[in-house]
Protein backbone atom coordinates (compact mmCIF):
# COMPACT_ATOMS: atom_id res chain seq x y z
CA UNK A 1 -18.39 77.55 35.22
CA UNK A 2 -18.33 74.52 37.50
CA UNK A 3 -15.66 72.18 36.89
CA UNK A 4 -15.83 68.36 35.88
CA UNK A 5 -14.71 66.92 39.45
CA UNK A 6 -16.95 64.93 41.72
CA UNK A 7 -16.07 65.00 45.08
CA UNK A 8 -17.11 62.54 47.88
CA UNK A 9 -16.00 61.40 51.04
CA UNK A 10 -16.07 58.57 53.43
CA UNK A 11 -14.83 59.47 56.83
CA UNK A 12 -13.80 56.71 59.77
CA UNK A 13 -12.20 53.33 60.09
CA UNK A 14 -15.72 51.91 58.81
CA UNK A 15 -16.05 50.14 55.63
CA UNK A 16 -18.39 51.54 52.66
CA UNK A 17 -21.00 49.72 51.79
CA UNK A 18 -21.03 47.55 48.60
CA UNK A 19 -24.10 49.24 47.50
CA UNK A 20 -22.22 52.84 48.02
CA UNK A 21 -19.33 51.78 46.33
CA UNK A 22 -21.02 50.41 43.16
CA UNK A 23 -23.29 53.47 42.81
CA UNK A 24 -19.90 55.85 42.70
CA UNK A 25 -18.37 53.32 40.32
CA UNK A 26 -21.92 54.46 38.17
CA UNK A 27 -20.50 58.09 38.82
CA UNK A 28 -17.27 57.10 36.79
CA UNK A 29 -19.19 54.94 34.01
CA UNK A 30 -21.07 57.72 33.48
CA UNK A 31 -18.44 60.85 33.51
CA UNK A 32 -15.55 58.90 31.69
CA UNK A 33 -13.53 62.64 31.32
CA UNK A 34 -14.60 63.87 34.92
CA UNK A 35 -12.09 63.92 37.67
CA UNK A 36 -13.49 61.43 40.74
CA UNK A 37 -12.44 61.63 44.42
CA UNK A 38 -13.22 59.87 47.38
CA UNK A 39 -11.93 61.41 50.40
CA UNK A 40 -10.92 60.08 53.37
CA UNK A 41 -9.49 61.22 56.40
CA UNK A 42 -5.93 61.06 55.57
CA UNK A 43 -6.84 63.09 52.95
CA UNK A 44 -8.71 65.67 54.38
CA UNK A 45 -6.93 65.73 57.32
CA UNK A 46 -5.29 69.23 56.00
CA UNK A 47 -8.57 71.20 55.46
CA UNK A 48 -9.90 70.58 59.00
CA UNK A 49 -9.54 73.81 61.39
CA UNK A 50 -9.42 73.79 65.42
CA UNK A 51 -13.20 74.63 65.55
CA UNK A 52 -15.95 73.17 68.18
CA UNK A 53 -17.81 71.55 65.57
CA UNK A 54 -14.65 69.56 64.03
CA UNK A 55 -13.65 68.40 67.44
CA UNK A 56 -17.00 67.32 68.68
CA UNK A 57 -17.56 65.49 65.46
CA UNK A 58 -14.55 63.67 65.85
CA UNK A 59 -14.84 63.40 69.80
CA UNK A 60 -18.03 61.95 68.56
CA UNK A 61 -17.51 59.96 65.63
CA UNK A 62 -20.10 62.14 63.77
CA UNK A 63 -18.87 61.37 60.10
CA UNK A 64 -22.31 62.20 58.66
CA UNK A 65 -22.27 65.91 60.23
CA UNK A 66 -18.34 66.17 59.47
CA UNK A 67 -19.63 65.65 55.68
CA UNK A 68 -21.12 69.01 56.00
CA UNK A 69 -18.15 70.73 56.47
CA UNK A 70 -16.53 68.69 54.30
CA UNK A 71 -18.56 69.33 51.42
CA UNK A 72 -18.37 73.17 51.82
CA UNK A 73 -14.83 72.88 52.43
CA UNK A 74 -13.77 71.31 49.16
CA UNK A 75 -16.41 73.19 46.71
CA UNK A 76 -14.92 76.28 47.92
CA UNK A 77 -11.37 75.11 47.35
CA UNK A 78 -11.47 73.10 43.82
CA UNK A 79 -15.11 73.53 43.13
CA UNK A 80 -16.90 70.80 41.31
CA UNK A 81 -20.24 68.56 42.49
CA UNK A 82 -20.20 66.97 45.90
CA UNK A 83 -22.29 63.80 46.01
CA UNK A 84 -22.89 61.50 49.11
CA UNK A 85 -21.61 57.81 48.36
CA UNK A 86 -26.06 56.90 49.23
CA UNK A 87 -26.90 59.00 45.56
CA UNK A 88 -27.21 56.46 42.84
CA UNK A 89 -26.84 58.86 39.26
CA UNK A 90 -28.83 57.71 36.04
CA UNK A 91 -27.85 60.70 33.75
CA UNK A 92 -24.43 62.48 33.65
CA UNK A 93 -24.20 65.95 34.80
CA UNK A 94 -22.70 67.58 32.19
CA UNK A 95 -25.81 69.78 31.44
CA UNK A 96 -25.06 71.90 34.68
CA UNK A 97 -22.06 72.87 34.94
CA UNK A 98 -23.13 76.27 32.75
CA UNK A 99 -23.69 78.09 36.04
CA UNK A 100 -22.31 79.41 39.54
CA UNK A 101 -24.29 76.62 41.62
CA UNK A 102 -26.96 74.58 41.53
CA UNK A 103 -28.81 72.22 44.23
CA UNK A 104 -32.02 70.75 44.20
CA UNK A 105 -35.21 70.31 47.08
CA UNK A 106 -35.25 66.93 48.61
CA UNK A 107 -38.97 67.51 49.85
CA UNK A 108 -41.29 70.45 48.12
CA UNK A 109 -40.37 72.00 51.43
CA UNK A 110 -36.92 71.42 52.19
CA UNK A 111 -33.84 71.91 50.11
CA UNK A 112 -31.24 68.63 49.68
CA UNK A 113 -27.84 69.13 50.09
CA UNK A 114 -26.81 65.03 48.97
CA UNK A 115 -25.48 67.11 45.68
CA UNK A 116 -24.81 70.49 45.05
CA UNK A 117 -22.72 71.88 42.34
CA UNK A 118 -20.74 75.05 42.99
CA UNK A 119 -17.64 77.34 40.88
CA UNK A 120 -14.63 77.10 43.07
CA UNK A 121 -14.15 79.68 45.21
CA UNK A 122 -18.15 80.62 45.96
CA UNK A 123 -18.33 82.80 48.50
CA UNK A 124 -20.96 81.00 49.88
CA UNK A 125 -19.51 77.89 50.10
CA UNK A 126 -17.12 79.89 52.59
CA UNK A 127 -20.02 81.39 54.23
CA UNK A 128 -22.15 78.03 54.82
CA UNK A 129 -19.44 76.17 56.86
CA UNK A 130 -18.81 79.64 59.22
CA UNK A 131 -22.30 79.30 59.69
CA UNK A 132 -22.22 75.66 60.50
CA UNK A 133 -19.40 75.97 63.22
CA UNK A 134 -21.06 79.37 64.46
CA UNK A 135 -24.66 77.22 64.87
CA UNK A 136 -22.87 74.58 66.68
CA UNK A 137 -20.79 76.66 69.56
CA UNK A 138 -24.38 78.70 69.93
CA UNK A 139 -26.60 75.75 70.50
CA UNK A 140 -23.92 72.73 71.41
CA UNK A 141 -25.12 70.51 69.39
CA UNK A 142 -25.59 69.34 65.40
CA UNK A 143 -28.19 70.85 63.34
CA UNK A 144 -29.44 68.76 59.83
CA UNK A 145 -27.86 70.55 56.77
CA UNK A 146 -31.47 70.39 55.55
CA UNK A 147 -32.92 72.88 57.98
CA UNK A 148 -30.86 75.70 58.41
CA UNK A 149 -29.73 75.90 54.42
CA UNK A 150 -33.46 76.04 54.07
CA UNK A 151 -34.08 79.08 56.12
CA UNK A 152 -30.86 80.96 55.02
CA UNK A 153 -32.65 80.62 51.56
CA UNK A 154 -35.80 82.29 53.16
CA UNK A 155 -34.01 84.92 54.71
CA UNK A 156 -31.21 85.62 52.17
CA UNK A 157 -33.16 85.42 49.04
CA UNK A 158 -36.48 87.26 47.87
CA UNK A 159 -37.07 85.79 45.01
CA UNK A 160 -36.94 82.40 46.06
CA UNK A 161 -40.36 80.06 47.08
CA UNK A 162 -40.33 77.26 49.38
CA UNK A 163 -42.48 75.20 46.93
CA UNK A 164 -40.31 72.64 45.17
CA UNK A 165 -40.44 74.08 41.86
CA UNK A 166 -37.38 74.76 39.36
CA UNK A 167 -36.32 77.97 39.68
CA UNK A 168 -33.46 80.44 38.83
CA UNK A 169 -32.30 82.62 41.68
CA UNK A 170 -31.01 86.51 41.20
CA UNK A 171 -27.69 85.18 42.56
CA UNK A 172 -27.08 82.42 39.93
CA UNK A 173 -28.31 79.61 42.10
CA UNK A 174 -30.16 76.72 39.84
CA UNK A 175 -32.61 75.24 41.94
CA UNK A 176 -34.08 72.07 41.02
CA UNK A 177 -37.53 69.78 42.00
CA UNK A 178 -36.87 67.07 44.27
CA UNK A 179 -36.93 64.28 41.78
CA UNK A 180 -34.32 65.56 39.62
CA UNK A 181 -31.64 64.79 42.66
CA UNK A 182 -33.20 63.28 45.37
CA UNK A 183 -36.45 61.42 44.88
CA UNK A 184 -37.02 58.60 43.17
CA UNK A 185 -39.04 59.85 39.63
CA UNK A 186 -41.97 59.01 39.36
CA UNK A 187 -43.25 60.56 36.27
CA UNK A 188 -40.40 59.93 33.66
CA UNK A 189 -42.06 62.51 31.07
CA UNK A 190 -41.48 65.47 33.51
CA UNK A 191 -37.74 65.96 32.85
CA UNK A 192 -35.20 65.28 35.43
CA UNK A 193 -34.79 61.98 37.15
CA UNK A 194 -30.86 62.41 37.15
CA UNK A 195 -29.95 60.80 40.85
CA UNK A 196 -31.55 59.48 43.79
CA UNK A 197 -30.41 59.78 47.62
CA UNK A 198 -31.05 56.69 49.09
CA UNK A 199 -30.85 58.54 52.32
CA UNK A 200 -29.01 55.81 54.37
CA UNK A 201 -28.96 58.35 57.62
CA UNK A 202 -24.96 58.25 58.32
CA UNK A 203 -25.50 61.36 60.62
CA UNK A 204 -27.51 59.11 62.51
CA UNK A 205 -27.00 57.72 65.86
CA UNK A 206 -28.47 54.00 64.48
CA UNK A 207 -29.31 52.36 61.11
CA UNK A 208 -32.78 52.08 59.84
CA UNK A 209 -34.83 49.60 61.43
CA UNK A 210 -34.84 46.18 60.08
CA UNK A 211 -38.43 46.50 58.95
CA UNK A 212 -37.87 49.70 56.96
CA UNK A 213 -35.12 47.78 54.70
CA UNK A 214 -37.60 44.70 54.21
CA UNK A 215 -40.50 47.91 53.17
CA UNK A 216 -37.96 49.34 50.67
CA UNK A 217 -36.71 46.33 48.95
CA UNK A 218 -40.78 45.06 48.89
CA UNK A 219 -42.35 48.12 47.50
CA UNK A 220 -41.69 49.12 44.07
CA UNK A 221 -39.28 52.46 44.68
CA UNK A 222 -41.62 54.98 43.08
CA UNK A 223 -44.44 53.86 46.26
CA UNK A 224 -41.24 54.33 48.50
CA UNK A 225 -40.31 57.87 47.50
CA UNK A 226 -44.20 59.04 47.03
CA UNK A 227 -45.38 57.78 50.68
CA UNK A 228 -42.05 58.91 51.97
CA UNK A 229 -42.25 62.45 51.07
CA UNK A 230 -46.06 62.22 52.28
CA UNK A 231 -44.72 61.38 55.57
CA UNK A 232 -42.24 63.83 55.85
CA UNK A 233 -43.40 66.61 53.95
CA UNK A 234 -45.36 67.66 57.01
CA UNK A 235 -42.53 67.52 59.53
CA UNK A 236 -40.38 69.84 57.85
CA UNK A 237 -39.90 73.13 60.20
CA UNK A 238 -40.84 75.58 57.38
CA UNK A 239 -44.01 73.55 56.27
CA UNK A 240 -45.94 76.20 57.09
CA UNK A 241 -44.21 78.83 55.10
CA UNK A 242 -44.20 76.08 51.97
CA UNK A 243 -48.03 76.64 52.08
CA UNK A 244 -47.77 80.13 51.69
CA UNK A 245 -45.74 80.25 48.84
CA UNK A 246 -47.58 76.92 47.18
CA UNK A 247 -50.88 79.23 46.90
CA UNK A 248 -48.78 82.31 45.54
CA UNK A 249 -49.46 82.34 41.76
């Protein structure tokens, strides 16, 4: 059983955003008897190892790819449900915690990792950030969460599609459509709509352009997230294999 503790983190000498900080006030409004923690680097200071991939990221001032290990770091440790401080929640998350892990896809051919739910001690929680500093002394360089989780679900798992549908893995993973975690919902009779992930791109070298930000607060949200995963939906590396498995029956 996953247990009642939300775990966050904001890494640098930046400020959070007011918008970040009201959403995880939401988080507490709406899980009055979970624990809540924000880490920072004081904090976390402890967990990080002598690897390539910690020291680049803080050579670098890579918060957003530091996350990554963070995340993996702490679910292994305490276990619980890692948010990023850009997911605005709308429902508790009570309802989930019957289980060894459970994620959600962020396009119908991608998997999201702005929330994921996991029992302390999950092996592969241990096995994910190995794999993230082993990635990062092969190639030299930071690879999206996204994108490689994605593929060791292809290549790890034969029971599970790459079509954005709910499903329950052999090895106790609860996988979710995107708009139960991720995108904005659309249809509000099709169950879900617990979070969206404003996707505000810390890993990023810049911001979003100005005229993206005036788009967004213009267009009601549900355009937003519809045209957005239309635009992306395409340029996800395993696109092709999401075809495939969209035609299986």
């Amino acid at each position: 059983m996953i247990p009642k503790i939300i775990h966050a983190c904001w890494l640098g000498s930046a400020q959070m955003p007011q918008d970040q900080r009201d959403y995880v006030e939401d988080w507490r409004k709406l899980h009055p008897d979970w624990q809540i923690i924000v880490w920072t680097d004081e904090m976390f200071a402890k967990y990080l190892d002598d690897s390539a991939f910690v020291k680049a990221c803080l050579a670098r001032k890579k918060y957003g790819f530091l996350s990554d290990y963070f995340r993996f770091t702490v679910l292994h440790e305490f276990g619980g449900v890692y948010i990023d401080t850009d997911v605005e929640l709308f429902k508790p998350l009570d309802e989930f915690l019957n289980c060894k892990m459970f994620m959600g896809f962020i396009f119908d051919s991608s998997i999201g990792t702005a929330l994921i739910g996991s029992e302390k001690g999950s092996p592969l929680m241990s096995e994910w950030r190995a794999l993230l500093e082993s990635d990062f002394e092969k190639k030299g360089d930071f690879t999206v969460s996204n994108d490689w989780i994605t593929k060791y679900f292809l290549d790890h798992y034969p029971d599970f599609r790459l079509n954005g549908k709910r499903q329950s893995l052999a090895c106790g993973i609860e996988l979710y459509p995107k708009d139960w975690f991720e995108r904005y919902q659309v249809n509000k009779k099709s169950g879900g709509g617990y979070a969206e992930h404003h996707c505000a791109g810390s890993w990023k070298d810049e911001n979003a352009p100005a005229w993206k930000k005036v788009v967004r607060a213009l267009l009601p949200r549900g355009l937003v997230s519809a045209v957005g995963h239309k635009l992306f939906l395409k340029k996800t590396p395993y696109y092709s294999v999401y075809l495939r498995h969209r035609r299986e029956k």
